[in-house]
Protein backbone atom coordinates (compact mmCIF):
# COMPACT_ATOMS: atom_id res chain seq x y z
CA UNK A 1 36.34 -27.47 -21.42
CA UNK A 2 37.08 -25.14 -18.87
CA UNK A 3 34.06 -23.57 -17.07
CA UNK A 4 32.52 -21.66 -14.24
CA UNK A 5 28.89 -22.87 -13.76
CA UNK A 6 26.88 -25.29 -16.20
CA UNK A 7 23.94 -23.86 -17.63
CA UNK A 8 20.65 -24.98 -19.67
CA UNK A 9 22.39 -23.48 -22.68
CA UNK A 10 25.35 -25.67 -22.75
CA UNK A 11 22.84 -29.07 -21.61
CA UNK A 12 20.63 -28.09 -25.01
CA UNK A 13 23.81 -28.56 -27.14
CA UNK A 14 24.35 -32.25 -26.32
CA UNK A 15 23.03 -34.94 -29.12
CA UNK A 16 22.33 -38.95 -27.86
CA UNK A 17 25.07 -40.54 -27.05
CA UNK A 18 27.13 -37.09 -26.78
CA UNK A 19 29.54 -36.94 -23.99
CA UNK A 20 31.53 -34.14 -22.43
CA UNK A 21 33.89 -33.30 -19.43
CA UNK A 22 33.76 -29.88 -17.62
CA UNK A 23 36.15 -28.13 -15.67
CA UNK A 24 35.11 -26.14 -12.60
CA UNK A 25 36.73 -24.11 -9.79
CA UNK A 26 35.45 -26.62 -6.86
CA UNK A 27 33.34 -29.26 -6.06
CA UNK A 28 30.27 -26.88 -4.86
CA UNK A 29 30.11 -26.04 -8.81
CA UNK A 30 30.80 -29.72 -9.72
CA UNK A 31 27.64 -31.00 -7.81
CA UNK A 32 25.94 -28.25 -8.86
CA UNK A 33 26.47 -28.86 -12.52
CA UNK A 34 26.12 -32.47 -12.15
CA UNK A 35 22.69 -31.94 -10.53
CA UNK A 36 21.38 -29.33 -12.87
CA UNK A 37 22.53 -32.33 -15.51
CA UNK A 38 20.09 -34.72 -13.98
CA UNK A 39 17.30 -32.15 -13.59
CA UNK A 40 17.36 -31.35 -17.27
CA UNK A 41 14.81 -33.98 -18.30
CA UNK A 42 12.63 -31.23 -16.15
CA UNK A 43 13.16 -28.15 -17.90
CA UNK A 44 10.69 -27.20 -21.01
CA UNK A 45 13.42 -26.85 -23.61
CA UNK A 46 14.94 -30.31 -22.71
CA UNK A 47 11.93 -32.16 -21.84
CA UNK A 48 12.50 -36.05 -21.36
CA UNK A 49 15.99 -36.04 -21.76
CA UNK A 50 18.32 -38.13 -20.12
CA UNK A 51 22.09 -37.10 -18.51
CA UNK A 52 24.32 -39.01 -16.51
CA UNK A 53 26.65 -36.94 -14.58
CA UNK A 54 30.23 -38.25 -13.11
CA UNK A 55 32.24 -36.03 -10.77
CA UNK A 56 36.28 -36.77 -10.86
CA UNK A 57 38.72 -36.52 -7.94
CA UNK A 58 40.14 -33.09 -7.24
CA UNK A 59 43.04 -31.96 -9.79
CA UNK A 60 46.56 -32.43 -8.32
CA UNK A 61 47.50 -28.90 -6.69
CA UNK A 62 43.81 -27.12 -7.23
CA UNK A 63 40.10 -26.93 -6.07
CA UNK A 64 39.50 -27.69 -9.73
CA UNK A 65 36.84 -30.85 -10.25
CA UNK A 66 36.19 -32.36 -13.48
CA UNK A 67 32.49 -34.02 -14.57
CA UNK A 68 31.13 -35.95 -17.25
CA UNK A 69 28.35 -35.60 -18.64
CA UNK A 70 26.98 -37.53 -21.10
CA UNK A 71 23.51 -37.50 -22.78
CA UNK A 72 21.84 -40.60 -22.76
CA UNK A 73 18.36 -39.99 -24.21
């Protein structure tokens, strides 16, 4: 899935075990997401949960970084 920035509203969509990879413009956005992954067990909505967050090597001939995320509690 193809996206600009990962937000709280895409993290609350994940079940256990649930995992995902993004696509964003650079790697600035691809820490970012992965970070805001690994924060989530912080927010209210989310509390407790678990992510794990993977960022991929650039994509041949683009900025473009791939993560995983998957939810592991």
């Amino acid at each position: 899935m193809v996206i600009e920035k990962m937000t709280k509203d895409i993290l609350k969509k994940f079940l256990p075990g649930e995992q995902k990879v993004f696509t964003l413009p650079n790697f600035e956005k691809a820490q970012s997401a992965a970070v805001q992954a690994y924060k989530a067990k912080n927010y209210e909505e989310t509390y407790g949960w678990k992510f794990s967050a993977r960022i991929g090597d650039p994509m041949e001939g683009t900025m473009q970084r791939s993560v995983t995320i998957t939810r592991l509690a």
